[in-house]
PDB file of N, CA and C in Angstrom:
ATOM      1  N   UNK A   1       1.515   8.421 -13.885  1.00  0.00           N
ATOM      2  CA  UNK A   1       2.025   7.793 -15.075  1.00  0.00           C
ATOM      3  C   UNK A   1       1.347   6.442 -15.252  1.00  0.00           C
ATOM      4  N   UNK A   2       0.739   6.257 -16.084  1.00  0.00           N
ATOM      5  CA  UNK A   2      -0.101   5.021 -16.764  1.00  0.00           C
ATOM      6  C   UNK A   2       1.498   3.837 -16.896  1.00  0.00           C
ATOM      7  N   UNK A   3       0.692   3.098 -16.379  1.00  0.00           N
ATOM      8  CA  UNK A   3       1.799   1.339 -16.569  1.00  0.00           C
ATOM      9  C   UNK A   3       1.751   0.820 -18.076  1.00  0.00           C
ATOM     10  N   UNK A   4       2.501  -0.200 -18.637  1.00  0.00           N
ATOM     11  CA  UNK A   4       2.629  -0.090 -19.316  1.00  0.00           C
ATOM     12  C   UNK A   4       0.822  -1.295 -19.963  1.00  0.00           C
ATOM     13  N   UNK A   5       0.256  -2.013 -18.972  1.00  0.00           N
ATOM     14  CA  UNK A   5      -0.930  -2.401 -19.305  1.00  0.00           C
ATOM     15  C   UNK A   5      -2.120  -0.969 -19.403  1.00  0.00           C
ATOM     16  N   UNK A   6      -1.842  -0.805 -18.387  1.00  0.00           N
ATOM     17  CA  UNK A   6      -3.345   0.852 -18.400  1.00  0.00           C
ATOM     18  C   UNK A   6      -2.661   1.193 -20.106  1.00  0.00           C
ATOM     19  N   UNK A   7      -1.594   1.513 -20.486  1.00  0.00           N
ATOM     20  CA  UNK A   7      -1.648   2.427 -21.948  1.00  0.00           C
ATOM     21  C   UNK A   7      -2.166   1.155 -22.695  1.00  0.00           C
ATOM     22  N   UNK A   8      -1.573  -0.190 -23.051  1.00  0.00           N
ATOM     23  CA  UNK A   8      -2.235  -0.893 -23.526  1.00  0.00           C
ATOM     24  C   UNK A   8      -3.419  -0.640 -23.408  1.00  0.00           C
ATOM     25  N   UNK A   9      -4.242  -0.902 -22.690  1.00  0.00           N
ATOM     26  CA  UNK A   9      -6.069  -0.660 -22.247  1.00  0.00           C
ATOM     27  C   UNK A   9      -6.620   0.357 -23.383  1.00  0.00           C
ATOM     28  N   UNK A  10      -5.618   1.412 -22.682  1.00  0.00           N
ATOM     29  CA  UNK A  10      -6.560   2.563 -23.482  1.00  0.00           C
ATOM     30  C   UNK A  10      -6.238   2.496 -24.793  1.00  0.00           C
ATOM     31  N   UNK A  11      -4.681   2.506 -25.260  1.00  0.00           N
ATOM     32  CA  UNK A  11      -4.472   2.523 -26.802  1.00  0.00           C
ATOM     33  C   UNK A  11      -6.020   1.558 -27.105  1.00  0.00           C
ATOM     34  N   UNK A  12      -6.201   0.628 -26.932  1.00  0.00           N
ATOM     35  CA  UNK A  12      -7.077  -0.499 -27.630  1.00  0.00           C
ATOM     36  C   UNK A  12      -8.120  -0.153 -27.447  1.00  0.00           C
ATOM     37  N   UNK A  13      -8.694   0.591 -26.197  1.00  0.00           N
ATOM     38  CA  UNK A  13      -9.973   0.764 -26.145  1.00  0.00           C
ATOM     39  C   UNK A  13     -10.282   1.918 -26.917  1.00  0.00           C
ATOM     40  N   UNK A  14      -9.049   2.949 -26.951  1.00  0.00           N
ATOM     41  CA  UNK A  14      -9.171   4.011 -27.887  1.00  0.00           C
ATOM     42  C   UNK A  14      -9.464   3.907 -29.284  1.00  0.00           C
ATOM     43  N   UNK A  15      -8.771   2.412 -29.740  1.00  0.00           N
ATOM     44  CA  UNK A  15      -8.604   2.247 -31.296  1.00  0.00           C
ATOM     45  C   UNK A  15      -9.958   1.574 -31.540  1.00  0.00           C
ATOM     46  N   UNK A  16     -10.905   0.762 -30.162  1.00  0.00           N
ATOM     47  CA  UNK A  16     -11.913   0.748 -30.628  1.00  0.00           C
ATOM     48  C   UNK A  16     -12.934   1.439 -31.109  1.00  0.00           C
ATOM     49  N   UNK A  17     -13.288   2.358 -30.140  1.00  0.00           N
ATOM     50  CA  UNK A  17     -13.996   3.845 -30.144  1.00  0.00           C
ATOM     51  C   UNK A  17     -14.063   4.006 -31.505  1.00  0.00           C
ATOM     52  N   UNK A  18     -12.874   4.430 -32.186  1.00  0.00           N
ATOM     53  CA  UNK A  18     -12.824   5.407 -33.286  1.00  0.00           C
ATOM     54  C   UNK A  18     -13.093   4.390 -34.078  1.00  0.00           C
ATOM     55  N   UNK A  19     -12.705   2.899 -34.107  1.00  0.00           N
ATOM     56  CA  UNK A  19     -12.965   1.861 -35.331  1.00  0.00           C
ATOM     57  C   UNK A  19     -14.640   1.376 -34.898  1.00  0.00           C
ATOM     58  N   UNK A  20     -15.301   1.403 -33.928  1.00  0.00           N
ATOM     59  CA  UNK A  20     -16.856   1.680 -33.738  1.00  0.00           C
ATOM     60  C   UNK A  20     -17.390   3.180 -34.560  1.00  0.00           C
ATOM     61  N   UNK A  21     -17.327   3.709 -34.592  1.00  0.00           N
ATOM     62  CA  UNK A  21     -17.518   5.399 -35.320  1.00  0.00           C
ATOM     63  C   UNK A  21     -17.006   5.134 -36.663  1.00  0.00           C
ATOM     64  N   UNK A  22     -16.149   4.641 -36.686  1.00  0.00           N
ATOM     65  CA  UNK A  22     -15.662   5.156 -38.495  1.00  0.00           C
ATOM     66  C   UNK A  22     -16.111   3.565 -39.318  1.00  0.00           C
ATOM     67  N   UNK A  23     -15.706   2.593 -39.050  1.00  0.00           N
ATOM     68  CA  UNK A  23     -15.716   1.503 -39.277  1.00  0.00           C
ATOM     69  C   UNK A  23     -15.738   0.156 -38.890  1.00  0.00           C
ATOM     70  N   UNK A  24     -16.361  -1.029 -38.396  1.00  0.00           N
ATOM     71  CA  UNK A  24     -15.863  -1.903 -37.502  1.00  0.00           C
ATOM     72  C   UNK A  24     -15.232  -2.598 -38.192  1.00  0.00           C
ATOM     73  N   UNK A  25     -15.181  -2.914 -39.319  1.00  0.00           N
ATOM     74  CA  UNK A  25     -14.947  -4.028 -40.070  1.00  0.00           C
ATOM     75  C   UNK A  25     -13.290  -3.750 -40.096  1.00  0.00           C
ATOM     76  N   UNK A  26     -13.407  -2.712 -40.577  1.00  0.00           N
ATOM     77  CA  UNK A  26     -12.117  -2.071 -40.442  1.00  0.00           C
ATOM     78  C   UNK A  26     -11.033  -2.319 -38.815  1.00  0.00           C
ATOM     79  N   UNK A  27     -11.512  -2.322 -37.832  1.00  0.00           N
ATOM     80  CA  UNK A  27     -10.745  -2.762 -36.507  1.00  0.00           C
ATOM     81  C   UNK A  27     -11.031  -4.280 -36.094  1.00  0.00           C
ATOM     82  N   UNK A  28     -11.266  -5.664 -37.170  1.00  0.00           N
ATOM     83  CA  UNK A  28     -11.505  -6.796 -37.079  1.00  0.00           C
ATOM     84  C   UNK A  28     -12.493  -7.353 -35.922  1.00  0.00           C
ATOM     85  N   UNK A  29     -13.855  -6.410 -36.166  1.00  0.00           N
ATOM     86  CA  UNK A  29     -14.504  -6.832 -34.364  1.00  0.00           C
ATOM     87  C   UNK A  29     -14.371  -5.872 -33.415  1.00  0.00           C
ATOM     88  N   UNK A  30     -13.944  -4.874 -33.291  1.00  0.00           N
ATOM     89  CA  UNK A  30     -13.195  -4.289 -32.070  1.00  0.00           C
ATOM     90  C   UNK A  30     -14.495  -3.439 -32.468  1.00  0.00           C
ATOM     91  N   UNK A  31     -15.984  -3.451 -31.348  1.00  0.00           N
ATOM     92  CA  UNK A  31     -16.730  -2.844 -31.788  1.00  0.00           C
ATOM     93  C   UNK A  31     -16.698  -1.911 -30.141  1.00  0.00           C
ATOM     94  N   UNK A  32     -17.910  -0.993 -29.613  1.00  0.00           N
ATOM     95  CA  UNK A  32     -18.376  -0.110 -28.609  1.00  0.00           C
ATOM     96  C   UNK A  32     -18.486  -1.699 -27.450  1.00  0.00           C
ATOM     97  N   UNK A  33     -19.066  -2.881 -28.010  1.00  0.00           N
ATOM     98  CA  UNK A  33     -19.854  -3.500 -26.899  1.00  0.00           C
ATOM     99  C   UNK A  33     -18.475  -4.132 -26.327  1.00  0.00           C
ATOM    100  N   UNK A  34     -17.067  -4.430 -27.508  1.00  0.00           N
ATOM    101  CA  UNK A  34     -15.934  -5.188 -26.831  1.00  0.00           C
ATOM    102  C   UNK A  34     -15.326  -4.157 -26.142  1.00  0.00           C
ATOM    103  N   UNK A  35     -15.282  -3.270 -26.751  1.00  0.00           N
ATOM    104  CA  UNK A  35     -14.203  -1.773 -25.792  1.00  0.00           C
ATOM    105  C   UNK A  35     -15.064  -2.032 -24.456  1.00  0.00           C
ATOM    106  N   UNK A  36     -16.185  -1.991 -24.203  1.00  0.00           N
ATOM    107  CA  UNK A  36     -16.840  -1.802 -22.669  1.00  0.00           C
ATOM    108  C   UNK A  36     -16.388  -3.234 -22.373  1.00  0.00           C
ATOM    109  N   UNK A  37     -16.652  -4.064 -22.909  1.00  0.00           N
ATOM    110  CA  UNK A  37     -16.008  -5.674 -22.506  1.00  0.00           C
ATOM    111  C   UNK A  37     -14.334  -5.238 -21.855  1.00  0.00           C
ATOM    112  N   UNK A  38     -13.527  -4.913 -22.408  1.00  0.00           N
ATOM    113  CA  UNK A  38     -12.241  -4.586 -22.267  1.00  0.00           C
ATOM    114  C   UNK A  38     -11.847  -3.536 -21.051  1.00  0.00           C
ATOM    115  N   UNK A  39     -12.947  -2.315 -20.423  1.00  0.00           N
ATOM    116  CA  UNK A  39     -13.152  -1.751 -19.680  1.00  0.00           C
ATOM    117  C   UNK A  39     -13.350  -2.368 -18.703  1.00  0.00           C
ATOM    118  N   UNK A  40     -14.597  -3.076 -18.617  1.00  0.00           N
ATOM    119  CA  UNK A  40     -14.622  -3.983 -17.465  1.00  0.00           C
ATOM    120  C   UNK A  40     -14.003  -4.445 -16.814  1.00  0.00           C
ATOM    121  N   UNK A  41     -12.923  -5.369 -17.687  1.00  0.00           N
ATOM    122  CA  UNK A  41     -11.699  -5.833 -17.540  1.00  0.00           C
ATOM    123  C   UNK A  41     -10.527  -4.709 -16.902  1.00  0.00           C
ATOM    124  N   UNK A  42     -10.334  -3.803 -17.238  1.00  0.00           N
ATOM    125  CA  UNK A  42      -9.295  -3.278 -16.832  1.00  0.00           C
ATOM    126  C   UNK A  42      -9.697  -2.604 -15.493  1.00  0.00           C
ATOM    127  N   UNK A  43     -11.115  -2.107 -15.268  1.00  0.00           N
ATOM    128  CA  UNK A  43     -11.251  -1.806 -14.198  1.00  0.00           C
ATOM    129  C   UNK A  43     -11.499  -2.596 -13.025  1.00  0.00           C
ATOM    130  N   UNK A  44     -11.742  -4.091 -13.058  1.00  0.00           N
ATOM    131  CA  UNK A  44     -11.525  -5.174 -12.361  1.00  0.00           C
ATOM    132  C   UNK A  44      -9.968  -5.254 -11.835  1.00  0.00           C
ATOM    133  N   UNK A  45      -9.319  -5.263 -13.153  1.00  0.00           N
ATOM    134  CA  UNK A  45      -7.990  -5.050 -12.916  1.00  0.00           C
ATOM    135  C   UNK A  45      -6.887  -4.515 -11.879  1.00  0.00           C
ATOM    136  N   UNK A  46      -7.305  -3.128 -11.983  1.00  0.00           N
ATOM    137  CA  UNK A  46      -7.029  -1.475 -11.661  1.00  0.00           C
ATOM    138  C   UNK A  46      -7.785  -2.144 -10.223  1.00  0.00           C
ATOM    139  N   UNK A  47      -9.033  -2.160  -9.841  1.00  0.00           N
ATOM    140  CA  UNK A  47      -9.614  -2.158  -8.344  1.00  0.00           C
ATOM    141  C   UNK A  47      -8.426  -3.943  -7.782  1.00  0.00           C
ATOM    142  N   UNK A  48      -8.220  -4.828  -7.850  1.00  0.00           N
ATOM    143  CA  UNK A  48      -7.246  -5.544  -7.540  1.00  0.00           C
ATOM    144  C   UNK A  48      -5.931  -5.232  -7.257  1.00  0.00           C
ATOM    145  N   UNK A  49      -5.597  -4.009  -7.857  1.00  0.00           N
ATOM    146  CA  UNK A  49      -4.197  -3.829  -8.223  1.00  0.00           C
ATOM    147  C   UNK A  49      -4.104  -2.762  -6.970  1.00  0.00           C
ATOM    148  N   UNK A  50      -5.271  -2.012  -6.854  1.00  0.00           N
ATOM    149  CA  UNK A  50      -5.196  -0.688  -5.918  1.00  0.00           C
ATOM    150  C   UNK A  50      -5.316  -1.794  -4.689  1.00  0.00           C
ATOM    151  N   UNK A  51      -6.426  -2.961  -4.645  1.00  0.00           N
ATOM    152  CA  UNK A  51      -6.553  -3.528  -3.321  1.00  0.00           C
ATOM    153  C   UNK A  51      -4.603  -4.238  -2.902  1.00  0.00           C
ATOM    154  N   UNK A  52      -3.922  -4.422  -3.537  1.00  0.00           N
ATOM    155  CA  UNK A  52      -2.919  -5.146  -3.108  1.00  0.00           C
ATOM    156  C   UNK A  52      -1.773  -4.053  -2.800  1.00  0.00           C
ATOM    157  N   UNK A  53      -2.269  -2.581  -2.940  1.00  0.00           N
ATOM    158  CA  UNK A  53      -1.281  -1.760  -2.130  1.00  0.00           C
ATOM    159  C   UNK A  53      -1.933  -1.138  -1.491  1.00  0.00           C
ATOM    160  N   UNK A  54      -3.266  -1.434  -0.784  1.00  0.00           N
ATOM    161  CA  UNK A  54      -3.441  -0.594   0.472  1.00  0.00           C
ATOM    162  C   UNK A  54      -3.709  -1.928   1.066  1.00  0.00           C
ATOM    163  N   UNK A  55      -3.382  -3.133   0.877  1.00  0.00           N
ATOM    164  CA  UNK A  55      -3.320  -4.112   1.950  1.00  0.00           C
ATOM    165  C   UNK A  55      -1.946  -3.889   2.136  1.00  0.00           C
ATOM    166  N   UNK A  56      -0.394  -4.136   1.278  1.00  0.00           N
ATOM    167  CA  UNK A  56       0.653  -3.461   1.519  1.00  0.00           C
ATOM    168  C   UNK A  56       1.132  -2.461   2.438  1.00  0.00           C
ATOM    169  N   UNK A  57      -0.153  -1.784   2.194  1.00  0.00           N
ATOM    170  CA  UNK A  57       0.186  -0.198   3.408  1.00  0.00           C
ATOM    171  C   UNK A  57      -0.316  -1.016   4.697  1.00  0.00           C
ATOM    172  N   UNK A  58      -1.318  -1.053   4.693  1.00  0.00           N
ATOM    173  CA  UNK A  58      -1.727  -1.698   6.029  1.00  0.00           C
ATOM    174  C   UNK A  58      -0.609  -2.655   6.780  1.00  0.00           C
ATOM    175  N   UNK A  59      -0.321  -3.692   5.962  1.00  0.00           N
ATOM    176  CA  UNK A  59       0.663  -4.458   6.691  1.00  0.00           C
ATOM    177  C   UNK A  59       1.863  -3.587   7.470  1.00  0.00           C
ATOM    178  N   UNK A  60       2.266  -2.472   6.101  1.00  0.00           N
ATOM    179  CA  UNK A  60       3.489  -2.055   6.875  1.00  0.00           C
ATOM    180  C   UNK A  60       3.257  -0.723   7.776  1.00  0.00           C
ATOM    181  N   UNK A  61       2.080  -0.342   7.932  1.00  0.00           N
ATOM    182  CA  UNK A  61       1.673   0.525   8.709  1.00  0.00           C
ATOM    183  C   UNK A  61       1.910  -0.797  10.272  1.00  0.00           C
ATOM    184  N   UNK A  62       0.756  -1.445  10.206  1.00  0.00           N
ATOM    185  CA  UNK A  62       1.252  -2.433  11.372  1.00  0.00           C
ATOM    186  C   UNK A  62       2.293  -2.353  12.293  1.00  0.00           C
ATOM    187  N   UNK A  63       3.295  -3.235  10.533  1.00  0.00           N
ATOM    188  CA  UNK A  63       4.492  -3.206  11.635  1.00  0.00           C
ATOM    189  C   UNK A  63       5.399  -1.812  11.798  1.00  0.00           C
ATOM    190  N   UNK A  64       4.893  -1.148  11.713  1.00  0.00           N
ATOM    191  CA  UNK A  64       5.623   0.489  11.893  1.00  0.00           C
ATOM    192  C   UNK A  64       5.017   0.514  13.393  1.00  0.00           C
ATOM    193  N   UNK A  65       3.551   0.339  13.794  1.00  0.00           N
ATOM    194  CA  UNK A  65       2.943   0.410  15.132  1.00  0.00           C
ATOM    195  C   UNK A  65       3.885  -0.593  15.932  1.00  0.00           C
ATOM    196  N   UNK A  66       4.147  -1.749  15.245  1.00  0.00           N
ATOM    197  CA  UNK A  66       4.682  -2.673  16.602  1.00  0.00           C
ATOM    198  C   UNK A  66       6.149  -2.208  16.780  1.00  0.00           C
ATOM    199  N   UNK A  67       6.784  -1.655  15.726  1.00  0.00           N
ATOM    200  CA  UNK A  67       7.873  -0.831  16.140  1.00  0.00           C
ATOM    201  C   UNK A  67       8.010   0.191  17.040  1.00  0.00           C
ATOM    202  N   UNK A  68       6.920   1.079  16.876  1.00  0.00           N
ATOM    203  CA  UNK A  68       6.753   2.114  17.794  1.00  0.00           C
ATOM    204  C   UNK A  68       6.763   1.819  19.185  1.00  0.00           C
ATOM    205  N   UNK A  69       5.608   0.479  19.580  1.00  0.00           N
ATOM    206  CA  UNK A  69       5.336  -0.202  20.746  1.00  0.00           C
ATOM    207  C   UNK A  69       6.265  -0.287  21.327  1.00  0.00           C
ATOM    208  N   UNK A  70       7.096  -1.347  20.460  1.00  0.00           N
ATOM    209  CA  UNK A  70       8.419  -2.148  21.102  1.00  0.00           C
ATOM    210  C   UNK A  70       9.683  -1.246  21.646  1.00  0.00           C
ATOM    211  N   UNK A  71       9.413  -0.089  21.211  1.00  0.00           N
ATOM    212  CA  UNK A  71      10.565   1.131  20.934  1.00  0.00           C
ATOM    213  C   UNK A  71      10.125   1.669  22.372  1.00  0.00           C
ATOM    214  N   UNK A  72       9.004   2.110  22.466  1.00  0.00           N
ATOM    215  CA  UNK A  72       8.208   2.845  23.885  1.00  0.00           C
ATOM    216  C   UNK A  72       8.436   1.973  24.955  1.00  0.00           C
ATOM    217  N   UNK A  73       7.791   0.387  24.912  1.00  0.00           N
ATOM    218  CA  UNK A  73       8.731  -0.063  25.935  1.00  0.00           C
ATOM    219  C   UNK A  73      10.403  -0.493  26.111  1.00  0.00           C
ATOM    220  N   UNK A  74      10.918  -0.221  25.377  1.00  0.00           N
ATOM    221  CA  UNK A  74      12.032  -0.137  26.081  1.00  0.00           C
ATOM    222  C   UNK A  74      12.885   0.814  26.185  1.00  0.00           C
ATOM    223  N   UNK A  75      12.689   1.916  25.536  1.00  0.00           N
ATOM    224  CA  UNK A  75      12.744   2.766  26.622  1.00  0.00           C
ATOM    225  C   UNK A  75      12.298   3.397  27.717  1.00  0.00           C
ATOM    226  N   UNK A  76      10.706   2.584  27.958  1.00  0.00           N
ATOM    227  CA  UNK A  76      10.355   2.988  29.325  1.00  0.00           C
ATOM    228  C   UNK A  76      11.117   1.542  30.146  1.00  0.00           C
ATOM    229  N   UNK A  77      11.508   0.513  30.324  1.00  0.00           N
ATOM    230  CA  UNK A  77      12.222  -0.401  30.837  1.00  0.00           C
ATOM    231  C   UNK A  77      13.945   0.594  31.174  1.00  0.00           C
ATOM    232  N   UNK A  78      14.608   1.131  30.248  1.00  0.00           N
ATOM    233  CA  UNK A  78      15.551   1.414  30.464  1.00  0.00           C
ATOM    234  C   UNK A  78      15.151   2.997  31.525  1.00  0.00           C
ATOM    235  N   UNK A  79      14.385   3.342  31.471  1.00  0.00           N
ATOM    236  CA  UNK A  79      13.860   4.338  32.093  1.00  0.00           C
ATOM    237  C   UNK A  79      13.608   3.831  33.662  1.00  0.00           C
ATOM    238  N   UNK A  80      12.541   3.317  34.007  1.00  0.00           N
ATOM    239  CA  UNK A  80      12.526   2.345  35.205  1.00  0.00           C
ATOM    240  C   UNK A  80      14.130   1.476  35.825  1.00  0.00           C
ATOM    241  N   UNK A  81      14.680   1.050  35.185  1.00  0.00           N
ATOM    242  CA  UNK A  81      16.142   0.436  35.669  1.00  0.00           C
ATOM    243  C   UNK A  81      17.208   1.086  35.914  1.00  0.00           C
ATOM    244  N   UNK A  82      17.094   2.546  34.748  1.00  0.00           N
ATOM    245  CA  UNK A  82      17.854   3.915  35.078  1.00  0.00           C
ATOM    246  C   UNK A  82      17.337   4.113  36.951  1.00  0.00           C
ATOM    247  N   UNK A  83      16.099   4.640  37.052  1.00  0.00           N
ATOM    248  CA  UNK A  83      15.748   5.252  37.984  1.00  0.00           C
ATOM    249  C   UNK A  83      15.851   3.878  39.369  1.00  0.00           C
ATOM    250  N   UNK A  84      15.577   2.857  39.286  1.00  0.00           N
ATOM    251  CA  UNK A  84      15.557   1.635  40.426  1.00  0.00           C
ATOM    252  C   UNK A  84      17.216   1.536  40.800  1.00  0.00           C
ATOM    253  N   UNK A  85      18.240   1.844  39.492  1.00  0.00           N
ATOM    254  CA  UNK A  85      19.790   1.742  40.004  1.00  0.00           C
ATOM    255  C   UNK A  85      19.903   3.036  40.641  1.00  0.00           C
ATOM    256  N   UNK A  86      19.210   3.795  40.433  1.00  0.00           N
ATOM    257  CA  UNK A  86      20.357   5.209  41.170  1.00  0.00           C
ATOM    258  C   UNK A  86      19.199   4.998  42.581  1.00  0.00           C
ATOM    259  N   UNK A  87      18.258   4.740  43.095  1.00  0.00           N
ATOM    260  CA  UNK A  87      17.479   4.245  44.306  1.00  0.00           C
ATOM    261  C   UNK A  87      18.393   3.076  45.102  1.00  0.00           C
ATOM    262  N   UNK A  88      18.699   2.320  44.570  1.00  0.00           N
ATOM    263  CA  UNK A  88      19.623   1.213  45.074  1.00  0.00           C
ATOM    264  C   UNK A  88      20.719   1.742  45.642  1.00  0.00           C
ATOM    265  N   UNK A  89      21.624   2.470  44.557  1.00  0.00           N
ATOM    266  CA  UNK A  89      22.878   3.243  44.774  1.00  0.00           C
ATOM    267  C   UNK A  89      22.637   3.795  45.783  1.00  0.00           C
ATOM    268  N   UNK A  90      21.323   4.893  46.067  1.00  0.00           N
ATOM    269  CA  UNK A  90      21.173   6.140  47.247  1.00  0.00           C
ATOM    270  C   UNK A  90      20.919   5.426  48.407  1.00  0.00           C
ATOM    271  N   UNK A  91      20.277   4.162  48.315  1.00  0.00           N
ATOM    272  CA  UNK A  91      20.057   3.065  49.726  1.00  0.00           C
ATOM    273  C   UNK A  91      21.474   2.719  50.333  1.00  0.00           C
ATOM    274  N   UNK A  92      22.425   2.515  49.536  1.00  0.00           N
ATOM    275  CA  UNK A  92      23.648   1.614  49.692  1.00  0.00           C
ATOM    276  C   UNK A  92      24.012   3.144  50.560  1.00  0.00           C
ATOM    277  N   UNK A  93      24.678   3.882  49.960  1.00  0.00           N
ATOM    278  CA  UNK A  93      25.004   5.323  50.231  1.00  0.00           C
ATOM    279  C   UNK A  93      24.683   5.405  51.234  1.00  0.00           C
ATOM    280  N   UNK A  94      23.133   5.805  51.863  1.00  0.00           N
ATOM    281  CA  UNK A  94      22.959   6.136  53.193  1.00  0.00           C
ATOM    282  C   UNK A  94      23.123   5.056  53.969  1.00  0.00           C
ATOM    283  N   UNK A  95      23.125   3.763  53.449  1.00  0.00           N
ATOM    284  CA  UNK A  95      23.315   3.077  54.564  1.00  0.00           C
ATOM    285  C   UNK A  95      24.517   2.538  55.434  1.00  0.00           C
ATOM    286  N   UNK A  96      25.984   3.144  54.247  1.00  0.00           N
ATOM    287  CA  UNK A  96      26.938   2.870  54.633  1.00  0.00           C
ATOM    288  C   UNK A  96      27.660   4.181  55.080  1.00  0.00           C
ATOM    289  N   UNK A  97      27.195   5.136  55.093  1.00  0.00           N
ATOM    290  CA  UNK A  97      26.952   6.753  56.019  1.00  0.00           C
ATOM    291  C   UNK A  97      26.399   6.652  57.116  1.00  0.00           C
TER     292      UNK A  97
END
């Protein structure tokens, strides 16, 4: 779904087109060389707009990794302290047997 600037873009670049072909005078200026002027523009636009959501992704890809990290160690910590208490416990055990 086109935003509500991309339909702007095109309505205008569209209304140039056809007012380049049929008439310029008639679309006040709005000739082939401003529609590509106006293209330019929007595709400057459009490549900015795409760069600020795959830097977005990236960031939250990131912190999805340092979540993962932080998640792995601790449950390998609770894993290790699981297994070092029931070693402790089995020391105490035999030693008071």
């Amino acid at each position: 779904m086109l935003s509500f600037a991309e339909t702007k873009i095109a309505l205008v670049g569209g209304l140039a087109l056809v007012g380049s072909s049929l008439s310029p005078e008639g679309f006040e200026g709005w000739t082939l060389p401003s529609f590509a002027v106006g293209m330019v523009i929007y595709l400057l636009w459009k490549g900015e707009r795409h760069e600020k959501q795959q830097q977005k992704f990236r960031e939250d890809s990131l912190k999805a990794q340092i979540h993962v990290k932080d998640s792995i160690e601790s449950l390998r910590d609770e894993i290790v302290d699981r297994k070092w208490g029931r070693r402790k416990n089995e020391n105490r055990n035999s030693r008071n047997n």
